[in-house]
Protein backbone atom coordinates (compact mmCIF):
# COMPACT_ATOMS: atom_id res chain seq x y z
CA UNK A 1 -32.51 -24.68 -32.00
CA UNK A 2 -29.19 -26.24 -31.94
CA UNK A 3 -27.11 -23.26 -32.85
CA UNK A 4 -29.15 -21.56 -29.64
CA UNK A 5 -28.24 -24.68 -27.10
CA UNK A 6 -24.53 -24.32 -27.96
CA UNK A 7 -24.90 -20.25 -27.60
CA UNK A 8 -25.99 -21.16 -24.01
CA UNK A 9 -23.59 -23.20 -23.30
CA UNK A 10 -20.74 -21.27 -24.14
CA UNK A 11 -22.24 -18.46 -22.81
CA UNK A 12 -22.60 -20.92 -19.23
CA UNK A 13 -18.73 -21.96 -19.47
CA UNK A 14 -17.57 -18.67 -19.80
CA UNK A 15 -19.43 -17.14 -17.18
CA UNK A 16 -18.41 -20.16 -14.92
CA UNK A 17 -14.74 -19.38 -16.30
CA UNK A 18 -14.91 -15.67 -15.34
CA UNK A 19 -16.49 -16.40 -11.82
CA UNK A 20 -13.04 -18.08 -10.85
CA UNK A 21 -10.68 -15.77 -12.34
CA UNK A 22 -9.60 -12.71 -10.46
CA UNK A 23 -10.95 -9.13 -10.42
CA UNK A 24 -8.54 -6.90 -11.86
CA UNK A 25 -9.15 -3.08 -12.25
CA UNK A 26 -7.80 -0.40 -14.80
CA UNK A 27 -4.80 -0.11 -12.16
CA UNK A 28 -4.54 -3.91 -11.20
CA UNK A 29 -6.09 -6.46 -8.72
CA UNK A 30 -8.53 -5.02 -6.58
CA UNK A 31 -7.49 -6.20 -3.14
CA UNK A 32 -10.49 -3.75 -1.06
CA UNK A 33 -12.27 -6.35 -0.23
CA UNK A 34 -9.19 -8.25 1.51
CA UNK A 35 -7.57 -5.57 3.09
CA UNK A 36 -10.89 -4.60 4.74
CA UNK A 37 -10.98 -8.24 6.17
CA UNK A 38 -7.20 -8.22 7.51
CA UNK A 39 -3.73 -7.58 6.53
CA UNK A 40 -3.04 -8.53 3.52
CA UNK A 41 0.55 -9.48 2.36
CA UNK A 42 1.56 -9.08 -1.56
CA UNK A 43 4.22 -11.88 -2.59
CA UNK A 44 4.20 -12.24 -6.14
CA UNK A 45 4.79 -9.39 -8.30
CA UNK A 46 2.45 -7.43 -10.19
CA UNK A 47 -0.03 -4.26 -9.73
CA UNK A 48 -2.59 -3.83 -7.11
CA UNK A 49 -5.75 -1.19 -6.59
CA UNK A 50 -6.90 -0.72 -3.22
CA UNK A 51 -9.78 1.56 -3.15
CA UNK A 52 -12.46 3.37 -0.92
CA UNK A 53 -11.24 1.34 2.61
CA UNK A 54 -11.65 3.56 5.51
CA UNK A 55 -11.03 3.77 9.19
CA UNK A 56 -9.22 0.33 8.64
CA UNK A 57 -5.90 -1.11 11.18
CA UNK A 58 -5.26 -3.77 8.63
CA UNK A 59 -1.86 -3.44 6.43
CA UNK A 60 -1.12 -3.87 3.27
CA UNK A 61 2.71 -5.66 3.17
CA UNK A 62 4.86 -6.25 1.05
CA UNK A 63 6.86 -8.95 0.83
CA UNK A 64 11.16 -9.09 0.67
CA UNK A 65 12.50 -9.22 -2.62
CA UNK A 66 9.53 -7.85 -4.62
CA UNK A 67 8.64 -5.39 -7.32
CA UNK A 68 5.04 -4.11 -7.33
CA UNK A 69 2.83 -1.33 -8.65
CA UNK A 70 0.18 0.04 -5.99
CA UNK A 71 -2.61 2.32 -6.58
CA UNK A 72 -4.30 3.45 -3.75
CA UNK A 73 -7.28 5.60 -3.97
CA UNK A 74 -9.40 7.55 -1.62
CA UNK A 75 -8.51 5.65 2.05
CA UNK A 76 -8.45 6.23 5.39
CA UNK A 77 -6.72 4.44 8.41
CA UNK A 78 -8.55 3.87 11.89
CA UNK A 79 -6.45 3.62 15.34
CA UNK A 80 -3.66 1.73 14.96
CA UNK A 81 -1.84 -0.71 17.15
CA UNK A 82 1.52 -0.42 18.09
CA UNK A 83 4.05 -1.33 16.00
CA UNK A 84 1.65 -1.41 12.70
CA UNK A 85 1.46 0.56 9.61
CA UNK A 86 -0.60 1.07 6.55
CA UNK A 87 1.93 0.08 4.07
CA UNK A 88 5.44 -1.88 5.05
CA UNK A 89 7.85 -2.42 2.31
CA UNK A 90 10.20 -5.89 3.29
CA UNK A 91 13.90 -6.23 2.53
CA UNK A 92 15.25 -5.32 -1.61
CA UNK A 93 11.47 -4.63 -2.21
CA UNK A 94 10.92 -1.85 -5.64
CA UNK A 95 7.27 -0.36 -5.30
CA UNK A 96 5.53 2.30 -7.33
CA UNK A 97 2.57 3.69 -5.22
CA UNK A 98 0.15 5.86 -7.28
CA UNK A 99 -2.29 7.86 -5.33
CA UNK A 100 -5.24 8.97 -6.65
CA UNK A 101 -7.85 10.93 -4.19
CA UNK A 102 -7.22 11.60 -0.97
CA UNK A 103 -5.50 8.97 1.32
CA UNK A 104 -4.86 9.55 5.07
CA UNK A 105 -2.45 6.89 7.03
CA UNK A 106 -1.35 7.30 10.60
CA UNK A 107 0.81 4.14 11.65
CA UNK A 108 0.52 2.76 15.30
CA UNK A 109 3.25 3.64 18.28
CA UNK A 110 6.62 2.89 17.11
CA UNK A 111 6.25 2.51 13.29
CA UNK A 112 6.77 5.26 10.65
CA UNK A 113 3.40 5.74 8.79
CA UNK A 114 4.86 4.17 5.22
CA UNK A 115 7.96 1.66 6.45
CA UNK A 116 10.92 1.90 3.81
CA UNK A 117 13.95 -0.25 5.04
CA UNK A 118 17.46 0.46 3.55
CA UNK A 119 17.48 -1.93 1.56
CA UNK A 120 14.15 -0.72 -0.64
CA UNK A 121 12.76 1.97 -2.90
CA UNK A 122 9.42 3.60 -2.28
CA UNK A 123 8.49 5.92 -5.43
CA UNK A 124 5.49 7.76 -5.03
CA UNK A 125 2.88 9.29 -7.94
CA UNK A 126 0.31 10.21 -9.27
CA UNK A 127 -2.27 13.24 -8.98
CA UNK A 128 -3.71 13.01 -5.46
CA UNK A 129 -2.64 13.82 -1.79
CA UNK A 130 -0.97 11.30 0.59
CA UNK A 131 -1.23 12.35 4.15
CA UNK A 132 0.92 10.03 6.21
CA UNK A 133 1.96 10.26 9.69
CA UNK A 134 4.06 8.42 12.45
CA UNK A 135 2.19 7.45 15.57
CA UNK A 136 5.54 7.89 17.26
CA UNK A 137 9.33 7.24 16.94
CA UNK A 138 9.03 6.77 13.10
CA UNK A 139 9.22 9.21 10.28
CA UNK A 140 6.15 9.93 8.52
CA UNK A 141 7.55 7.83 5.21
CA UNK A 142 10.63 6.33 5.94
CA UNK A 143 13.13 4.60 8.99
CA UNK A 144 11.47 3.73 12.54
CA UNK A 145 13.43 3.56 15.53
CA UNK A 146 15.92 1.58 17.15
CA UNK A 147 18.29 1.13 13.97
CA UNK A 148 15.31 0.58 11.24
CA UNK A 149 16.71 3.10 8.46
CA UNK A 150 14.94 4.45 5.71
CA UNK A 151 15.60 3.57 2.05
CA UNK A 152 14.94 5.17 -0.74
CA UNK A 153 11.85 7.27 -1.34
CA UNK A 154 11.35 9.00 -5.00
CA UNK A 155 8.36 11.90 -5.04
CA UNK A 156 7.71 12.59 -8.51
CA UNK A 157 3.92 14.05 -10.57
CA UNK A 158 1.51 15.69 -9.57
CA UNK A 159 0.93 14.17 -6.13
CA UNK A 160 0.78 16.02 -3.01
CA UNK A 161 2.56 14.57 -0.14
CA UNK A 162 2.12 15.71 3.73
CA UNK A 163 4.47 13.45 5.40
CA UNK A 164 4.77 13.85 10.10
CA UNK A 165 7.44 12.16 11.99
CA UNK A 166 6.50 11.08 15.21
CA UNK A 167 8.98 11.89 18.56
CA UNK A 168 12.13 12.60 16.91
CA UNK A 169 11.29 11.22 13.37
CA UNK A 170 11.89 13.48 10.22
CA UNK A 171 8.34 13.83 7.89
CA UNK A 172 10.69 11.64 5.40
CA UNK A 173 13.35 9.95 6.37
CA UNK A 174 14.81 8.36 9.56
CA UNK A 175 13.07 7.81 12.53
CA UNK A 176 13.76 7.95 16.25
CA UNK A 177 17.52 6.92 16.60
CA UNK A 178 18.19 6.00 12.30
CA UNK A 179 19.38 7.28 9.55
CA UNK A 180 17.38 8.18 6.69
């Protein structure tokens, strides 16, 4: 009987333990749940899965001076508002997105549909098929207008990218008015 009682307890801590730590997939945190309740803004390093969100305007964001890992996997955005986009990488920022499935990102009015400043490096993966587009003045992956140039944006694996500028934005690269 007593060996049984301390079974249960341990088996009571740990459970109690597990409830507070944080979900973390094969591919790293599992954010759904908080981008489908608002932006949501990465500021420590690390890997993060966002999965299965669709017909969303929230952004995922990442913050300057970061270096994160971000698997996305079958996603959709809704309508978005101007000046918005699915993914914006800050200032000196180093991100890995991995793309499994089928993901489909249109930014708002003004914003390219993946934001890349100058100053940061976008490399993009994995075996699925990114289909990103400006809602105007931006390039599909890349610079947005009025002086917002594009950094740098690797392509590499299997993964099948479909990039549209808006008004006078390239599919990658600059936007309305920048370099890229």
């Amino acid at each position: 009987m007593k060996h049984t009682t301390k079974w249960i307890a341990l088996f009571v801590c740990l459970a109690m333990l597990l409830g507070s730590v944080p979900v973390f997939a094969a591919n790293g945190q599992d954010m759904s749940a908080e981008l489908e309740a608002g932006d949501v803004t990465l500021t420590t390093d690390g890997d993060y899965y966002f999965h299965d969100v669709h017909d969303t305007r929230n952004q995922i964001i990442v913050a300057d001076n970061r270096t994160v890992n971000i698997t996305v996997e079958n996603m959709s955005t809704g309508e978005m508002d101007d000046a918005t986009a699915p993914l914006i990488l800050g200032r000196n920022c180093n991100v890995t997105l991995t793309v499994l499935g089928t993901i489909d990102w249109k930014s708002g009015y003004d914003y390219s549909g993946i934001v890349v400043l100058e100053s940061s490096t976008l490399s993009i993966t994995g075996d699925g098929t990114l289909n990103v587009t400006s809602g105007g003045r931006g390039a599909g992956i890349g610079g947005y207008g009025d002086g917002n140039h594009a950094g740098t944006i690797i392509i590499g694996g299997a993964v099948a990218v479909n990039a549209t500028g808006g008004s006078n934005g390239a599919g990658i690269g600059g936007g309305d008015s920048t370099n890229g």
